[in-house]
C-alpha atoms as a PDB file:
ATOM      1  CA  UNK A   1     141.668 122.602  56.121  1.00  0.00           C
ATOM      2  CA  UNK A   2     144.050 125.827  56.008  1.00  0.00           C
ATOM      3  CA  UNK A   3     144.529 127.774  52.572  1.00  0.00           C
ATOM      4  CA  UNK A   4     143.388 131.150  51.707  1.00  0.00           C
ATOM      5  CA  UNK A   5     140.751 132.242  53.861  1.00  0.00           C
ATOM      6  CA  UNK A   6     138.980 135.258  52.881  1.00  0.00           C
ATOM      7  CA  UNK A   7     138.791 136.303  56.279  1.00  0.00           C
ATOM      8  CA  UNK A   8     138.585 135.399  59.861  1.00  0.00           C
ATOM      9  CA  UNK A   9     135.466 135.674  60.194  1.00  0.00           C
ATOM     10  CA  UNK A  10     133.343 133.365  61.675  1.00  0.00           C
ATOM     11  CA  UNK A  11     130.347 133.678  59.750  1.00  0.00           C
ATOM     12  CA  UNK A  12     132.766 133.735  56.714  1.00  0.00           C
ATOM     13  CA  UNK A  13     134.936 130.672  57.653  1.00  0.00           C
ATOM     14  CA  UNK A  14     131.663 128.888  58.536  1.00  0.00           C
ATOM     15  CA  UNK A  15     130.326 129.213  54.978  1.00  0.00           C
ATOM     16  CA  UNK A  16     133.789 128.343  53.171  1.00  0.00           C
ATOM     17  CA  UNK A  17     133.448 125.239  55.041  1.00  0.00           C
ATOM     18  CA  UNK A  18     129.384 124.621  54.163  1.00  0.00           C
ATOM     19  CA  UNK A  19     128.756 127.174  51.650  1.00  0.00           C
ATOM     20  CA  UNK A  20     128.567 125.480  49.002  1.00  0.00           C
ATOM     21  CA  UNK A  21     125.350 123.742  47.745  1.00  0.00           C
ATOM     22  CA  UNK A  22     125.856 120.279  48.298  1.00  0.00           C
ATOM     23  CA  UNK A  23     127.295 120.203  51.575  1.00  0.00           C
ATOM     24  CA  UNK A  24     124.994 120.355  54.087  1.00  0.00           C
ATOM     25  CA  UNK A  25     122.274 118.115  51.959  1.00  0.00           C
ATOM     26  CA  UNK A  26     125.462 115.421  52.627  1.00  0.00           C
ATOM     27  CA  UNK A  27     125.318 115.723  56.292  1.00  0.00           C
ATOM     28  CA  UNK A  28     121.774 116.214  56.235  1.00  0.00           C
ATOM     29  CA  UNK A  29     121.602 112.875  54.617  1.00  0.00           C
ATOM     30  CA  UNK A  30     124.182 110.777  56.954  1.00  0.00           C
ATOM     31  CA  UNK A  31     122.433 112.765  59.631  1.00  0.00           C
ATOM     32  CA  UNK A  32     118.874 112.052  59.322  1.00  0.00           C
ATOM     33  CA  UNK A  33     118.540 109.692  56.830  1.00  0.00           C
ATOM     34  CA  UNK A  34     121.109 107.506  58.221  1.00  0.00           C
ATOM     35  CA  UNK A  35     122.990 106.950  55.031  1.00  0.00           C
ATOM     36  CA  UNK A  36     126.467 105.881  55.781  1.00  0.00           C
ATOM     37  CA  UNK A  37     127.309 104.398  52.011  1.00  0.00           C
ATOM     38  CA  UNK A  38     127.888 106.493  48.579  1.00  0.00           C
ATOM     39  CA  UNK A  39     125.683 104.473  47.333  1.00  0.00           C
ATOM     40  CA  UNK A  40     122.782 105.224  49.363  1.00  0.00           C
ATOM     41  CA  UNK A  41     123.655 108.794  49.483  1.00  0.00           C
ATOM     42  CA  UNK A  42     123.869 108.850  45.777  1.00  0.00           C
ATOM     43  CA  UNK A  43     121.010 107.263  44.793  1.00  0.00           C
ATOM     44  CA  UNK A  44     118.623 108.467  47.662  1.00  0.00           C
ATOM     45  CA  UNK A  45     119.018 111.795  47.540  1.00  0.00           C
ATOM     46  CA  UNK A  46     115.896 114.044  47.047  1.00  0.00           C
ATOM     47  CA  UNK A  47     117.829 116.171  45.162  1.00  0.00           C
ATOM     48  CA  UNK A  48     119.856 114.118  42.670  1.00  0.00           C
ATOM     49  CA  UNK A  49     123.373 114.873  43.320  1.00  0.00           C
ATOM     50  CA  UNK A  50     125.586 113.502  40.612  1.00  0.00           C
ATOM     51  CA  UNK A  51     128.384 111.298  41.704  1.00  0.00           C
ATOM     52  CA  UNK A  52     131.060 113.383  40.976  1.00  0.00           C
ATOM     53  CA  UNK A  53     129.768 115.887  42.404  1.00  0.00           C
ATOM     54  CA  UNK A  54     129.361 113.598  45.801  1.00  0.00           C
ATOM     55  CA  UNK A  55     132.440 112.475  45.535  1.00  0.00           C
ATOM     56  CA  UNK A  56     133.946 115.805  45.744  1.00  0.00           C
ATOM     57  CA  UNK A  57     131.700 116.887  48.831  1.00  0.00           C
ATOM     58  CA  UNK A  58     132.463 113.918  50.758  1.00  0.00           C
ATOM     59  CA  UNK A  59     136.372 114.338  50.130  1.00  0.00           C
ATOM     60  CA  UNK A  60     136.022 117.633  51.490  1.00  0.00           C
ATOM     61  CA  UNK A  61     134.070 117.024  54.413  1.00  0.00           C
ATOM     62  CA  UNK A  62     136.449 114.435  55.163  1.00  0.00           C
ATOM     63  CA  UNK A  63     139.510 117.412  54.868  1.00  0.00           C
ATOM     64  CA  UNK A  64     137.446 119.508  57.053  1.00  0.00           C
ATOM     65  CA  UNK A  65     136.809 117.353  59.540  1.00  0.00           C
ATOM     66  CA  UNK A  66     132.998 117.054  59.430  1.00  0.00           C
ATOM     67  CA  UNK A  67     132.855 113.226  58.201  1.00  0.00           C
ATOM     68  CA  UNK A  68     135.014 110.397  59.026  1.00  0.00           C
ATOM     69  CA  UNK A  69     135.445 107.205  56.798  1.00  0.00           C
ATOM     70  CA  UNK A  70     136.122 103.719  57.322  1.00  0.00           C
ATOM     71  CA  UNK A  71     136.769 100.417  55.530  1.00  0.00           C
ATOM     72  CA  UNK A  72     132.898  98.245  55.442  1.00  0.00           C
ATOM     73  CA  UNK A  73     133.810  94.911  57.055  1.00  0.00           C
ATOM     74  CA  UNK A  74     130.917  93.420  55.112  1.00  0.00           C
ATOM     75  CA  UNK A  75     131.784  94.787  51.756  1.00  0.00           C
ATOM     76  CA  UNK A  76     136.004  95.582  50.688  1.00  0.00           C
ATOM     77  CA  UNK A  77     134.980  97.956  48.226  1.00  0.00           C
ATOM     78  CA  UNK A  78     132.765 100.269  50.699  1.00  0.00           C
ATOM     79  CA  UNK A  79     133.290 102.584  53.169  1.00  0.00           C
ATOM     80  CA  UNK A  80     131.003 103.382  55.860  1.00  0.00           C
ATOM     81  CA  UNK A  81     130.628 107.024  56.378  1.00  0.00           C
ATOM     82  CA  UNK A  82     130.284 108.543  59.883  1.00  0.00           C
ATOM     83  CA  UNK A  83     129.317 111.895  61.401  1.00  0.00           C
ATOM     84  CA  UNK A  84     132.300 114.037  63.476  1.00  0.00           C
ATOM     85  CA  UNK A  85     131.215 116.240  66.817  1.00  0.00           C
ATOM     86  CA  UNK A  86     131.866 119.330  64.747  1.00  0.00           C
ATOM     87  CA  UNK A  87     129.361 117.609  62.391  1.00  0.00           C
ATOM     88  CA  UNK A  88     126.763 116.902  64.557  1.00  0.00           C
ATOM     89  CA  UNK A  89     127.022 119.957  65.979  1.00  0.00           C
ATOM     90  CA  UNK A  90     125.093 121.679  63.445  1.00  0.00           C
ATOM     91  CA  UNK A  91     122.239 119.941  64.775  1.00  0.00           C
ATOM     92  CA  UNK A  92     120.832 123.352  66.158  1.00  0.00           C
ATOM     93  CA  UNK A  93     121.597 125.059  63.082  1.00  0.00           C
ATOM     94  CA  UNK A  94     119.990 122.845  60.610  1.00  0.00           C
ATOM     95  CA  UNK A  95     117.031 123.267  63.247  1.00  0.00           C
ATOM     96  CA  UNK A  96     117.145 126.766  62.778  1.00  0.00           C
ATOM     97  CA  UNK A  97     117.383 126.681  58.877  1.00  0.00           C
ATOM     98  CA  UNK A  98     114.340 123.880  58.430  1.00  0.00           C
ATOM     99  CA  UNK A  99     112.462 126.539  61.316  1.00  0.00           C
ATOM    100  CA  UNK A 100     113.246 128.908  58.638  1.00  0.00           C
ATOM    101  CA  UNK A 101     112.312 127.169  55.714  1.00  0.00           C
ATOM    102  CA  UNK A 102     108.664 126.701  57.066  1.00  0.00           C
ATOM    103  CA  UNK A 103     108.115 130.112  57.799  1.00  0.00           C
ATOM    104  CA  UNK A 104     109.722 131.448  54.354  1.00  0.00           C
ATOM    105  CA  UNK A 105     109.289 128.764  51.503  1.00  0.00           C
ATOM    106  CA  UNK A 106     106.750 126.687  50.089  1.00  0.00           C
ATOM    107  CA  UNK A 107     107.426 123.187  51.794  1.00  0.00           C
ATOM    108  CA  UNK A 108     105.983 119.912  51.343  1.00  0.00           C
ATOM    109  CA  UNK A 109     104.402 118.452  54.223  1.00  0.00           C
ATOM    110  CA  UNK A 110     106.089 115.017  54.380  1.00  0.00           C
ATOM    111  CA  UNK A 111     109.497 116.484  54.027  1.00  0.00           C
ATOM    112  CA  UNK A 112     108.769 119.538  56.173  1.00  0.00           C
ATOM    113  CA  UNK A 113     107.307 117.274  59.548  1.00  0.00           C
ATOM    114  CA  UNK A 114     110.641 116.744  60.763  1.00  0.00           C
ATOM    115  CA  UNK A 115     111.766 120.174  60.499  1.00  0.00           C
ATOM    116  CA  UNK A 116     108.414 120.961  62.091  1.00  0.00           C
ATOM    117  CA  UNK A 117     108.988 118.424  65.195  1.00  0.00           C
ATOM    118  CA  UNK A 118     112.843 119.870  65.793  1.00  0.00           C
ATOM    119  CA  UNK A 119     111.437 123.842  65.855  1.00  0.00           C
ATOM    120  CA  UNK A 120     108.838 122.643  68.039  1.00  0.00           C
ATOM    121  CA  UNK A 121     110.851 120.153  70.060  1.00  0.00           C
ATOM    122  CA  UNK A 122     113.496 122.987  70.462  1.00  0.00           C
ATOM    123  CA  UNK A 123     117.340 122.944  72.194  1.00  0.00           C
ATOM    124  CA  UNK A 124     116.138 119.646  74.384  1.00  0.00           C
ATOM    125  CA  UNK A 125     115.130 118.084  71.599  1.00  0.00           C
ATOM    126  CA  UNK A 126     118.178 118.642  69.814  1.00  0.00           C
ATOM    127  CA  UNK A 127     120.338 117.488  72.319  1.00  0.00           C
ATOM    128  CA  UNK A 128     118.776 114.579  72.628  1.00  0.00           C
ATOM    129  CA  UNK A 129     119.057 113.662  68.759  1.00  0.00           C
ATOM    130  CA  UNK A 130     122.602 115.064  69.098  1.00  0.00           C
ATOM    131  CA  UNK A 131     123.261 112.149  71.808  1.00  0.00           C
ATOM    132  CA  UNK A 132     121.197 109.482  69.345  1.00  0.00           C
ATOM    133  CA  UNK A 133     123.636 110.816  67.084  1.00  0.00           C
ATOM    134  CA  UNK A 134     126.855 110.487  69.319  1.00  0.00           C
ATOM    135  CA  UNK A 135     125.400 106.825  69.806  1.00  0.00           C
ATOM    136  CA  UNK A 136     125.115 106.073  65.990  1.00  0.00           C
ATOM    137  CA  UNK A 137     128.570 107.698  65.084  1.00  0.00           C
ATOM    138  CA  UNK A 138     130.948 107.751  67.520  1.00  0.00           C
ATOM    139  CA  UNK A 139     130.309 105.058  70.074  1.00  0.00           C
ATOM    140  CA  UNK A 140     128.768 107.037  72.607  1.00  0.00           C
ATOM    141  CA  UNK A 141     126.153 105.288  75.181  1.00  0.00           C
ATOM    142  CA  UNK A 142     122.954 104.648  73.564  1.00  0.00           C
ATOM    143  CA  UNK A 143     120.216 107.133  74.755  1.00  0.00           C
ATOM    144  CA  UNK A 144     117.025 106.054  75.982  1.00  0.00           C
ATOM    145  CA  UNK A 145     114.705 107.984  73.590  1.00  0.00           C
ATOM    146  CA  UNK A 146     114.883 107.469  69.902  1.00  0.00           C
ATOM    147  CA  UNK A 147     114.557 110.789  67.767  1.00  0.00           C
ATOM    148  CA  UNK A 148     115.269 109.358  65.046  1.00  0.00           C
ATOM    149  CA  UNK A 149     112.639 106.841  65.605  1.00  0.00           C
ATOM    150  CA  UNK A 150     110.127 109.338  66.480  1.00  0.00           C
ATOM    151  CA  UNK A 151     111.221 111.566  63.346  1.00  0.00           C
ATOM    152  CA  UNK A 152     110.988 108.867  60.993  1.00  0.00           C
ATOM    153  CA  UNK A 153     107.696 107.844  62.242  1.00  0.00           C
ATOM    154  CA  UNK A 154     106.056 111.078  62.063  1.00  0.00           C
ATOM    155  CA  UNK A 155     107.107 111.402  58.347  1.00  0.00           C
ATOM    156  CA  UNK A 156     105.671 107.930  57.956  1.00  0.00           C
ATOM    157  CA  UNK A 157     102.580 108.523  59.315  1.00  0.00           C
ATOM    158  CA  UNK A 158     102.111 111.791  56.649  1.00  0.00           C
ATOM    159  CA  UNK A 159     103.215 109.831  53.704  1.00  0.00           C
ATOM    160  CA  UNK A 160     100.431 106.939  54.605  1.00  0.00           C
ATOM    161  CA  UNK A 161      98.142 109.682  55.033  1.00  0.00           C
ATOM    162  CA  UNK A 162      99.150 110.572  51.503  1.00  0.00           C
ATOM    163  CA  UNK A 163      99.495 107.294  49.759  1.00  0.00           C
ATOM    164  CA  UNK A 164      97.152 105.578  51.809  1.00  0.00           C
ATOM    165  CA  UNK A 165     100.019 102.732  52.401  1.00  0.00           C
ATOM    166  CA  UNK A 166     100.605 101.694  56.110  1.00  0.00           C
ATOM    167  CA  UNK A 167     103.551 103.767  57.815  1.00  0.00           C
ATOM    168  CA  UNK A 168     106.119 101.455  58.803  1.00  0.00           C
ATOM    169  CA  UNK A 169     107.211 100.453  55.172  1.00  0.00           C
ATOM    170  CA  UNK A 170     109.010 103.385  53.497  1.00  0.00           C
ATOM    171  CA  UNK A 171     112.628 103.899  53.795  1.00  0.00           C
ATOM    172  CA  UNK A 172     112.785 106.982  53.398  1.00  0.00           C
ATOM    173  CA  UNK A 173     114.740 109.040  55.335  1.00  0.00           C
END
């Protein structure tokens, strides 16, 4: 989206895109938690966003190019939202910020394991989630390995730790 850029910068034009403070927790949501519905990215999100305020992130990601949108064939009134290329490549730098996070704020363990496995796991790691996520969102060839799968069950196996349920049965992302 052109307008008034405060420079050309591309540290600066990176954060007028995803400076805000909703932004990335959108993509981080399509992108991990596989939510692809307002819905679902309203009322699962760990942080509450309100739905205006959702509304107005996703309309701008959709301006800037980082989500696409389409019409639900199962549902008329939903649309199914997708992760772009530019999109999912922030793969390595959401990497970088949960590496980050671990080191410099006071995480919970459930939500920090898959920011743990992607700092350990490092760039081959990430590529291969970034072709998972090619796979999932733009129709590339599936991938062999599943990091998704192996994310998800990580954080499943530390929340049945915790709640002494069996992992397998949460839905979270």
């Amino acid at each position: 989206m052109e307008g008034a850029r405060r420079s050309g910068c591309p540290i600066n034009l990176t954060l007028e895109v995803l400076g805000d403070r909703w932004s990335l927790i959108v993509i981080r949501d399509v992108m991990f938690g596989n939510r692809r519905h307002f819905r679902e990215l309203l009322n699962q999100s760990e942080e509450g966003i309100a739905s205006n305020i959702l509304a107005a992130r996703l309309k701008h990601l959709l301006e800037e190019g980082l989500l696409s949108k389409r019409d639900d064939p199962t549902h008329r009134q939903k649309a199914i939202y997708s992760l772009t290329e530019p999109s999912i490549q922030l793969v390595p730098l959401l990497a970088q910020m949960g590496a980050w996070g671990l080191r410099h704020t006071p995480v919970t363990e459930e939500l920090a394991i898959r920011a743990r496995l992607l700092a350990e796991g490092g760039p081959p790691l990430w590529e291969a989630f970034m072709a998972e996520l090619r796979a999932l969102h733009l129709d590339a060839p599936a991938p062999a390995r599943s990091v998704i799968a192996e994310l998800q069950a990580a954080f499943e196996k530390i929340r049945a730790r915790k709640t002494g349920a069996r992992p397998g049965r949460s839905r979270e992302r």
